[in-house]
C-alpha atoms as a PDB file:
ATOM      1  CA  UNK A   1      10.170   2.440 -17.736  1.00  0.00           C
ATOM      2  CA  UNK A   2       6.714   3.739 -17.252  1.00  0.00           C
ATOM      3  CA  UNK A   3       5.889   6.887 -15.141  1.00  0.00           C
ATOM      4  CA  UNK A   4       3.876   6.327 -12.278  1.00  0.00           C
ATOM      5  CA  UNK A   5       2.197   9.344 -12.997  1.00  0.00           C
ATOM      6  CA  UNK A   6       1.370   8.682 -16.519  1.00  0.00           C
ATOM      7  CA  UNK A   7      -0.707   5.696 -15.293  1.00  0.00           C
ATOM      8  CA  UNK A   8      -2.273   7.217 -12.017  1.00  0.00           C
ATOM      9  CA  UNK A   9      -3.279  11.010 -11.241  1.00  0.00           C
ATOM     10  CA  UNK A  10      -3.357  12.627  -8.206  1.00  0.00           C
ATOM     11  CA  UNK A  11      -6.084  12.209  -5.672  1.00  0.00           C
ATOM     12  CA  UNK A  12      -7.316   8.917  -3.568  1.00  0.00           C
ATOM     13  CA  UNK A  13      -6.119   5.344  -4.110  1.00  0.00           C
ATOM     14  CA  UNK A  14      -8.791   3.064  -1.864  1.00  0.00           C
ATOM     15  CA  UNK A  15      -6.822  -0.240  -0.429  1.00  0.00           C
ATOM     16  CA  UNK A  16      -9.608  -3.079  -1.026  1.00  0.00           C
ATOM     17  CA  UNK A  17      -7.510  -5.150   0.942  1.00  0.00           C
ATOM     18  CA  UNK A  18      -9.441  -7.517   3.891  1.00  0.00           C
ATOM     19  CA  UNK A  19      -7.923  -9.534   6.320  1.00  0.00           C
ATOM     20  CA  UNK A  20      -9.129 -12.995   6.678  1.00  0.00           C
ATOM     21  CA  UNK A  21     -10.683 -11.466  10.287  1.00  0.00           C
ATOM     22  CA  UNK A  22     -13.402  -9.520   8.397  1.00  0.00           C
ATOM     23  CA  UNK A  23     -16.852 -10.721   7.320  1.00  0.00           C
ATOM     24  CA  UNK A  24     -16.541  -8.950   4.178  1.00  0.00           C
ATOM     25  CA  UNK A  25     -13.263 -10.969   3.448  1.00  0.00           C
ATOM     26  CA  UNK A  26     -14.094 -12.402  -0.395  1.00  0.00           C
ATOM     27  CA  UNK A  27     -13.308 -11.846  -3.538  1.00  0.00           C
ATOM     28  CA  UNK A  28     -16.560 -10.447  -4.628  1.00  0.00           C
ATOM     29  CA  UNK A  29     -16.979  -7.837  -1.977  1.00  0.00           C
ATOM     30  CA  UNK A  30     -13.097  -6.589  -2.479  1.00  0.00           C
ATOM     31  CA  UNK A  31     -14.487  -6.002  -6.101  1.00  0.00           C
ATOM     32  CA  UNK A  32     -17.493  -4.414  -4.818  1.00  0.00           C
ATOM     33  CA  UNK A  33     -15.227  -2.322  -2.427  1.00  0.00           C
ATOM     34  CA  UNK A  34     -13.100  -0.829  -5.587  1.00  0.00           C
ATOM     35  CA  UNK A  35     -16.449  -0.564  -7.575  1.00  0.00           C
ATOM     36  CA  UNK A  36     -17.692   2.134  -4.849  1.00  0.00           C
ATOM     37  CA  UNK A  37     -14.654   3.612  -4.812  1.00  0.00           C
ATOM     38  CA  UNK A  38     -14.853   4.053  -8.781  1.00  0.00           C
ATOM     39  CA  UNK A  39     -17.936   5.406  -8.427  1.00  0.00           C
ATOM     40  CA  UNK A  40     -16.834   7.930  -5.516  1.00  0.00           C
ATOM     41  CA  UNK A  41     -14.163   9.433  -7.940  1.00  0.00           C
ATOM     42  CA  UNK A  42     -10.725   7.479  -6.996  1.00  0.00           C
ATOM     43  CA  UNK A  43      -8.072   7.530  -8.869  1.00  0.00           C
ATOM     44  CA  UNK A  44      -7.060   4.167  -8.219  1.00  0.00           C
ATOM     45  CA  UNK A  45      -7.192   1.052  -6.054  1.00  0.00           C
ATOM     46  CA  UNK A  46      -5.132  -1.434  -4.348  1.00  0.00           C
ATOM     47  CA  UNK A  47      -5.893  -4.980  -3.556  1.00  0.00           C
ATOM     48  CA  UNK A  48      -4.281  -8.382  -2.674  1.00  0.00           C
ATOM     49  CA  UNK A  49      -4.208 -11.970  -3.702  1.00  0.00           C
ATOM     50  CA  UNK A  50      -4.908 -13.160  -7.330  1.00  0.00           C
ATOM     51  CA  UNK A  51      -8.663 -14.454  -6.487  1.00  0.00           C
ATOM     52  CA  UNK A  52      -9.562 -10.555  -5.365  1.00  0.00           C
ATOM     53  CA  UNK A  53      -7.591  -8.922  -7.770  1.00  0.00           C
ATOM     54  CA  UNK A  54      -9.152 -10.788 -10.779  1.00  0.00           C
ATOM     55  CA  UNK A  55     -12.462  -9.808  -9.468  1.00  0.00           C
ATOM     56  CA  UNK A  56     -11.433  -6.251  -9.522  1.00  0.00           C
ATOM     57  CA  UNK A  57     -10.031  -6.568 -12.775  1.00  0.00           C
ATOM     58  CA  UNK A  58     -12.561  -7.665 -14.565  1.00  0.00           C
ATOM     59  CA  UNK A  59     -15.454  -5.033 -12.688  1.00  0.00           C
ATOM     60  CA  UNK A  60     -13.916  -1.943 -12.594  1.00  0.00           C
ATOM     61  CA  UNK A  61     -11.930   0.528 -15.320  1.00  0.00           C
ATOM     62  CA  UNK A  62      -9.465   2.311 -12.589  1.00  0.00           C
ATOM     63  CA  UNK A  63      -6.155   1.430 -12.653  1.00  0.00           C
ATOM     64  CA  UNK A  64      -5.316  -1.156 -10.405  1.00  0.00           C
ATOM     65  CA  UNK A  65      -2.377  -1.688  -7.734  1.00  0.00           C
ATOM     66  CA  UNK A  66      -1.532  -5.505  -6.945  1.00  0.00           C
ATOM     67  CA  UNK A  67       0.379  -7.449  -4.515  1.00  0.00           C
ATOM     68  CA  UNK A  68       0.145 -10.808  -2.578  1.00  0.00           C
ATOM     69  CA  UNK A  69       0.974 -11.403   1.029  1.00  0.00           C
ATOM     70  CA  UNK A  70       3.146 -13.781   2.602  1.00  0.00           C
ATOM     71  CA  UNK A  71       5.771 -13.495   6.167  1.00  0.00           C
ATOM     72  CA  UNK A  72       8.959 -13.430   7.034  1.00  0.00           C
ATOM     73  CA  UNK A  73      10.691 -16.286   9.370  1.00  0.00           C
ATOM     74  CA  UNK A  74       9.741 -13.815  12.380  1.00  0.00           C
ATOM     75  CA  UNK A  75       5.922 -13.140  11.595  1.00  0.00           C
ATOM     76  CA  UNK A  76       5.893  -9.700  10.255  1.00  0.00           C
ATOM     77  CA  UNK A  77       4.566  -9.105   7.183  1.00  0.00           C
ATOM     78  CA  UNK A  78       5.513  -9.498   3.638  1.00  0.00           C
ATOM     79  CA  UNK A  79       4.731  -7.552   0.405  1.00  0.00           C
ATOM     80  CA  UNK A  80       5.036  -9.933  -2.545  1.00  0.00           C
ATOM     81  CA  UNK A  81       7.180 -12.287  -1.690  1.00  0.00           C
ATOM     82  CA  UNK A  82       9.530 -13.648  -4.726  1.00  0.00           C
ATOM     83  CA  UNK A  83       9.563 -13.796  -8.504  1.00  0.00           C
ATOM     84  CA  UNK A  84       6.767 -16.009  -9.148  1.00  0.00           C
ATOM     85  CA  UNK A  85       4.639 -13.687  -7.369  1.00  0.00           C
ATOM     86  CA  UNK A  86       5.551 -10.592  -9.547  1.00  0.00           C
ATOM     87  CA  UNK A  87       4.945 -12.544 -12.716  1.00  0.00           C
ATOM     88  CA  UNK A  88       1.399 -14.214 -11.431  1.00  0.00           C
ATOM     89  CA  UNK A  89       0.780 -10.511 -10.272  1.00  0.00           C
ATOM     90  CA  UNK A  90       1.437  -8.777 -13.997  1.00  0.00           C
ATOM     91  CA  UNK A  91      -0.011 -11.868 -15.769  1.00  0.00           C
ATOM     92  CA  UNK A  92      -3.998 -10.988 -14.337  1.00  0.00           C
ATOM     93  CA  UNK A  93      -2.731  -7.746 -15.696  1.00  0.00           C
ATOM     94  CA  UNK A  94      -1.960  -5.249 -12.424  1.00  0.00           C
ATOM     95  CA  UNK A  95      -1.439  -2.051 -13.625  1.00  0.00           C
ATOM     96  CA  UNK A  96       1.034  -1.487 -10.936  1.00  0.00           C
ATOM     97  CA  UNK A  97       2.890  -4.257  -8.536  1.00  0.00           C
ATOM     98  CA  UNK A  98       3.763  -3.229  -5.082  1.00  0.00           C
ATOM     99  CA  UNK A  99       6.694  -4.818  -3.939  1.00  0.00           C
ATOM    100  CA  UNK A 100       8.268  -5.026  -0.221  1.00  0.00           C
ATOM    101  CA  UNK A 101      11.353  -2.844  -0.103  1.00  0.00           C
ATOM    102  CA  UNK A 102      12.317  -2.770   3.068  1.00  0.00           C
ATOM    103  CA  UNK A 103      16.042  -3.951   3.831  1.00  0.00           C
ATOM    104  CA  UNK A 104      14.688  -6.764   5.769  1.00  0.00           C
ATOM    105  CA  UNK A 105      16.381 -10.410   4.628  1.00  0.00           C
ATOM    106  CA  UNK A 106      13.612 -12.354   2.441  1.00  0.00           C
ATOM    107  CA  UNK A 107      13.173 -16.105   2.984  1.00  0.00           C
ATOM    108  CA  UNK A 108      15.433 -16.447  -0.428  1.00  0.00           C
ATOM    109  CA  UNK A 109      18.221 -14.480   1.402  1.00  0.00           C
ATOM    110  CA  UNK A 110      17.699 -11.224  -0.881  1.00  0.00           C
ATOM    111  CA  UNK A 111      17.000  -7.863   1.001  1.00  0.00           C
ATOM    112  CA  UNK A 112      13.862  -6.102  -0.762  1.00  0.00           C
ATOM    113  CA  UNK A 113      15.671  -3.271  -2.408  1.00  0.00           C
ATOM    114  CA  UNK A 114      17.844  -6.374  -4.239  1.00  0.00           C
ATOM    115  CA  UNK A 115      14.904  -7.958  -4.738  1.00  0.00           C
ATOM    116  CA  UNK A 116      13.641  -4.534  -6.177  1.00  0.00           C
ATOM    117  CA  UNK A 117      16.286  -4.356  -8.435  1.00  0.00           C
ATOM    118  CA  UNK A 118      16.144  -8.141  -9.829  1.00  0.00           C
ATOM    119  CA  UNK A 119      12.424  -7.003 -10.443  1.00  0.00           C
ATOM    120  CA  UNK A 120      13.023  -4.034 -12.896  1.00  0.00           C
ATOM    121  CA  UNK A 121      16.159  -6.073 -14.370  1.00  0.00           C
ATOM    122  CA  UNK A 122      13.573  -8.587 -15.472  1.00  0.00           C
ATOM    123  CA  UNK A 123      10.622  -6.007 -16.181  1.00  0.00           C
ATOM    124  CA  UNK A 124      12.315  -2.696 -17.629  1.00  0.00           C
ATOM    125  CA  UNK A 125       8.730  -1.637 -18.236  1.00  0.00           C
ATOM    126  CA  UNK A 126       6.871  -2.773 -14.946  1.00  0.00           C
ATOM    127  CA  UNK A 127       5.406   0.114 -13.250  1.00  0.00           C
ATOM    128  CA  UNK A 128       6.488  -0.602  -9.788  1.00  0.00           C
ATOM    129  CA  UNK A 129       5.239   0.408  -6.151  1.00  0.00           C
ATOM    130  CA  UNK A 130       8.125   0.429  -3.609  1.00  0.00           C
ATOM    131  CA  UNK A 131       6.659  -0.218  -0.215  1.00  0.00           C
ATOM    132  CA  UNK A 132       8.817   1.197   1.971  1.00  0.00           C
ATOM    133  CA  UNK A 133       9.124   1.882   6.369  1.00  0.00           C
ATOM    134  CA  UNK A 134      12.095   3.917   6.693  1.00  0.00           C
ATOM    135  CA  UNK A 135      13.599   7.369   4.929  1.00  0.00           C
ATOM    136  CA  UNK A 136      16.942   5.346   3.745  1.00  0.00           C
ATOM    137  CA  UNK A 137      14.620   2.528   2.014  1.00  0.00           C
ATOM    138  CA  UNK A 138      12.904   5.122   0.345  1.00  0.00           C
ATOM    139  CA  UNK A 139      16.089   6.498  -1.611  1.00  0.00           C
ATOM    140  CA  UNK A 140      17.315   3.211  -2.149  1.00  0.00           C
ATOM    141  CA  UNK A 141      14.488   2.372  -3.801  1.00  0.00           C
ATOM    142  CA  UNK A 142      13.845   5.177  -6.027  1.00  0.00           C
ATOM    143  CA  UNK A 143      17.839   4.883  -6.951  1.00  0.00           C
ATOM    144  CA  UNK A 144      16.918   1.042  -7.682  1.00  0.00           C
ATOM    145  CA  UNK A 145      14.161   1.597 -10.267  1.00  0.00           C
ATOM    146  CA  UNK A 146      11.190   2.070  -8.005  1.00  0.00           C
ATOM    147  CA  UNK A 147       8.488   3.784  -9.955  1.00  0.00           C
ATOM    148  CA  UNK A 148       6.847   5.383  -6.591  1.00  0.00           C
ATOM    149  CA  UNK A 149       7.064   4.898  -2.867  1.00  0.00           C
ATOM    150  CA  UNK A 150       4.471   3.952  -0.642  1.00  0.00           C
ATOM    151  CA  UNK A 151       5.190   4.500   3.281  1.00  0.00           C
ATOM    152  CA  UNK A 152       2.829   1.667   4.206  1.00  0.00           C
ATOM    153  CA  UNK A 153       5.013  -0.554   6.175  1.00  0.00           C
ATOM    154  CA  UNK A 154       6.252   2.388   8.419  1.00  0.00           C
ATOM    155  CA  UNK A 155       4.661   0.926  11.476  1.00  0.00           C
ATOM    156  CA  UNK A 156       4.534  -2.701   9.850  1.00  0.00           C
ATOM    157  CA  UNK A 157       7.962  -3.864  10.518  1.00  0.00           C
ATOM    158  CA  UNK A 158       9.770  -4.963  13.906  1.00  0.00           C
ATOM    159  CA  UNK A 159      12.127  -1.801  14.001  1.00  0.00           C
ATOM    160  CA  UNK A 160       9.537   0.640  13.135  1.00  0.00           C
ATOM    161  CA  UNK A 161       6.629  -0.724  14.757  1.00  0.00           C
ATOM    162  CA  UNK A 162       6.281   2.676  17.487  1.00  0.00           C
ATOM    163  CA  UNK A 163       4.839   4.157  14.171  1.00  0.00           C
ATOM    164  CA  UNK A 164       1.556   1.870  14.693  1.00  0.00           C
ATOM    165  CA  UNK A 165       1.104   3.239  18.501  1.00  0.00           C
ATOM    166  CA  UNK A 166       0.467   6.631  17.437  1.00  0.00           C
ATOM    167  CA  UNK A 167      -1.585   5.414  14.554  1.00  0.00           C
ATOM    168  CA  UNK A 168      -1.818   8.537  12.445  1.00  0.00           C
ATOM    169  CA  UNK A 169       0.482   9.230   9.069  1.00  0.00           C
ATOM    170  CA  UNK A 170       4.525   9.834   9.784  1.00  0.00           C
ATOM    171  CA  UNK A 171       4.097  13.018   8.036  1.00  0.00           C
ATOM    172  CA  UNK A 172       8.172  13.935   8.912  1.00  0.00           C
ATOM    173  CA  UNK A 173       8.792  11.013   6.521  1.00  0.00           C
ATOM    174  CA  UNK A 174       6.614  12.021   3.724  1.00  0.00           C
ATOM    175  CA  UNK A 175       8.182  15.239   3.726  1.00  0.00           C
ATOM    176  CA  UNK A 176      11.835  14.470   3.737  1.00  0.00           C
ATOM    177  CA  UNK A 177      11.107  11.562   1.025  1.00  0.00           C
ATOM    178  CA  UNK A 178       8.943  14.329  -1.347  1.00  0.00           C
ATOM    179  CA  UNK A 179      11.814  16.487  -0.729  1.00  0.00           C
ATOM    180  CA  UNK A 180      14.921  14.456  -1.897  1.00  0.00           C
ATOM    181  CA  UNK A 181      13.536  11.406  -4.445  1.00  0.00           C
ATOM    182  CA  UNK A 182      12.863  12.792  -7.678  1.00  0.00           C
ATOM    183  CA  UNK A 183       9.612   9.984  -7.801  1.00  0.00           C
ATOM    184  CA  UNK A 184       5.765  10.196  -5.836  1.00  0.00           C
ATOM    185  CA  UNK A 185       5.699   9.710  -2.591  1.00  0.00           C
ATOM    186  CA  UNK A 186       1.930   7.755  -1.537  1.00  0.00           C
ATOM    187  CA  UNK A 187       1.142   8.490   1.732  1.00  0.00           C
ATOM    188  CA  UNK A 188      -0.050   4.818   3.165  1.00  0.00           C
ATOM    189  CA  UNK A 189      -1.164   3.541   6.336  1.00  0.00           C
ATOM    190  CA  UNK A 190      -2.882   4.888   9.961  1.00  0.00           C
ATOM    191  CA  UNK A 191      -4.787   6.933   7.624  1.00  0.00           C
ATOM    192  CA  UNK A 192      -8.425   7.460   9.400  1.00  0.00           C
ATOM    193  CA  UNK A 193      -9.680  10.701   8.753  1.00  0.00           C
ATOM    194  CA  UNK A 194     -10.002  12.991   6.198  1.00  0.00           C
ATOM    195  CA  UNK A 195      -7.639  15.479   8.155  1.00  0.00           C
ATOM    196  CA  UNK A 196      -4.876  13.342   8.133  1.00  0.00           C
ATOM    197  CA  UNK A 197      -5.482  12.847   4.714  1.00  0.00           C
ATOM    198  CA  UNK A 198      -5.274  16.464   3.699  1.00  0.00           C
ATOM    199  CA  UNK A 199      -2.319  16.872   6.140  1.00  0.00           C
ATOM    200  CA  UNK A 200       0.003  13.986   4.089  1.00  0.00           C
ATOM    201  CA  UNK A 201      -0.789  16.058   0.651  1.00  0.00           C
ATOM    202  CA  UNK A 202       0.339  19.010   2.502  1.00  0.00           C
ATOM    203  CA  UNK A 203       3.657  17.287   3.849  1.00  0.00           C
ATOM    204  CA  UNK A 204       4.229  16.374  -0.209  1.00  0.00           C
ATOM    205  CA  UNK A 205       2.057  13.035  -0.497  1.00  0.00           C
ATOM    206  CA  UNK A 206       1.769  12.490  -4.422  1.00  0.00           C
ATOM    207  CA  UNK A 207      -1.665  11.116  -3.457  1.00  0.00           C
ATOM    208  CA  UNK A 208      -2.617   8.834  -0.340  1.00  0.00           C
ATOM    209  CA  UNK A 209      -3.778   5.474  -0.034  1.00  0.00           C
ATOM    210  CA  UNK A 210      -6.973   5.073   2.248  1.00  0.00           C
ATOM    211  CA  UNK A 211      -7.691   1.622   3.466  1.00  0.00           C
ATOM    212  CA  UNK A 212      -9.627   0.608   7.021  1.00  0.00           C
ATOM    213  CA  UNK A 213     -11.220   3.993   6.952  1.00  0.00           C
ATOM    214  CA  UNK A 214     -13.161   3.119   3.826  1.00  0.00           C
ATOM    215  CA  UNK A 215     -13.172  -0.926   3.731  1.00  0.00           C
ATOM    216  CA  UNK A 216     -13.130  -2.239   7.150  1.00  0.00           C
ATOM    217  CA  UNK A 217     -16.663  -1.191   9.050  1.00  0.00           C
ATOM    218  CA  UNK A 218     -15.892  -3.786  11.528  1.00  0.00           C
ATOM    219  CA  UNK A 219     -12.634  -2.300  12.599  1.00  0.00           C
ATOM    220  CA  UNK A 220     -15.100   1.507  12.257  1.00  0.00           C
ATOM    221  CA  UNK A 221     -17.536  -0.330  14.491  1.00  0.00           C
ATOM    222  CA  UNK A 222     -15.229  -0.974  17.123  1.00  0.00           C
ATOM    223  CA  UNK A 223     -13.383   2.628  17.271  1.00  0.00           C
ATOM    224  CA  UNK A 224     -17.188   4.216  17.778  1.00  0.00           C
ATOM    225  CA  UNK A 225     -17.870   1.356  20.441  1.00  0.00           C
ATOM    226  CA  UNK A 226     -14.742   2.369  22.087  1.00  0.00           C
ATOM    227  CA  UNK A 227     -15.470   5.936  21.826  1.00  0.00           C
ATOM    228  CA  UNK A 228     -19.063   5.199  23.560  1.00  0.00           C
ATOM    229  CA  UNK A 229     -17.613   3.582  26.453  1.00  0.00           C
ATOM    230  CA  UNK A 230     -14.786   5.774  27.226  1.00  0.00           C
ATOM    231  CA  UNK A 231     -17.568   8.602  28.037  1.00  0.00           C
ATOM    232  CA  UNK A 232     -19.339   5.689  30.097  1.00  0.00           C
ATOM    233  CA  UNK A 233     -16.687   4.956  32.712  1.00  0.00           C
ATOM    234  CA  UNK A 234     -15.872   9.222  32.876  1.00  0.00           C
END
């Protein structure tokens, strides 16, 4: 099984993931998103859906993090969704697949850390990203095979969904995961300012991965706009 940290360093991972609600939503500017952050000096990026992440592939050198995006019967989000998608995934030749690992029931009836553990079954080598939104789905998954954990669904799930109303890092669950799994621990999601950044590597982050804050200026555009007219109505 390959080391995460054989593959990626230390440092920033840049999420060149759009929703469907941005203008810059295409394949080509996702690729031009992980070009710039080549250029700025990451150490890696992540992206979604096969039309992006070919893009990517084939315009920058950086190792590259893949998923694809689907839901559960409720509406929430999910990572990666079943077998297919892993192999489509390490077929365009993903450095790294992220995979949902939460213990939430997948449309196929598996929970993700099963479904974690049918992945490495089938790919002993697979370098593989555990996305994870609790403390107990991050040890399962590094006892399953996981190759890292990312705490990006912490906030991004029914049960933990409080997480998103503070919007900053959960930096009491980066520490108690880079305390007790023996793998990195990627600090992921609510991530908006350099601050918080340096605060998750300080809690035990491996590195952190920086999305909106880089990649969405709409979503920037609004939280100055908001800013503005909060000192308006004072």
């Amino acid at each position: 099984m390959s080391r995460f940290e054989d593959l990626i360093p230390r440092g920033v991972i840049v999420s060149c993931q759009l929703d469907a609600t941005e203008p810059l939503h295409s394949p080509q500017h996702c690729a031009l998103f992980a070009q710039a952050a080549e250029a700025g000096g990451a150490a890696a990026v992540r992206a979604e859906g096969i039309p992006s992440i070919q893009e990517i592939r084939a315009t920058t050198r950086i190792p590259l993090i893949g998923c694809t995006r689907d839901s559960y019967s409720d509406g929430w989000m999910l990572v990666t969704p079943d077998m297919p998608a892993v192999e489509r995934l390490v077929r365009v030749g993903c450095d790294v697949v992220a995979v949902d690992a939460t213990l939430r029931n997948r449309p196929g009836g598996l929970d993700g850390i099963r479904f974690l553990a049918e992945v490495r079954k089938r790919y002993a080598d697979l370098t593989i990203l555990a996305d994870i939104s609790t403390f107990e789905e991050g040890v399962l998954a590094a006892d399953m095979g996981a190759s890292a954990v990312s705490t990006v669904l912490c906030g991004r799930t029914k049960e933990t969904y409080e997480q998103s109303l503070v919007a900053s890092p959960n930096l009491d669950l980066i520490y108690r995961l880079a305390t007790t799994i023996g793998i990195p621990v990627l600090a992921e999601g609510f991530i908006w300012t350099t601050a918080e950044a340096g605060e998750a590597v300080e809690a035990g982050a491996y590195s952190v991965i920086v999305g909106g804050a880089i990649t969405r200026p709409r979503v920037l555009t609004q939280l100055f706009v908001n800013a503005v007219e909060m000192c308006r109505v004072r």
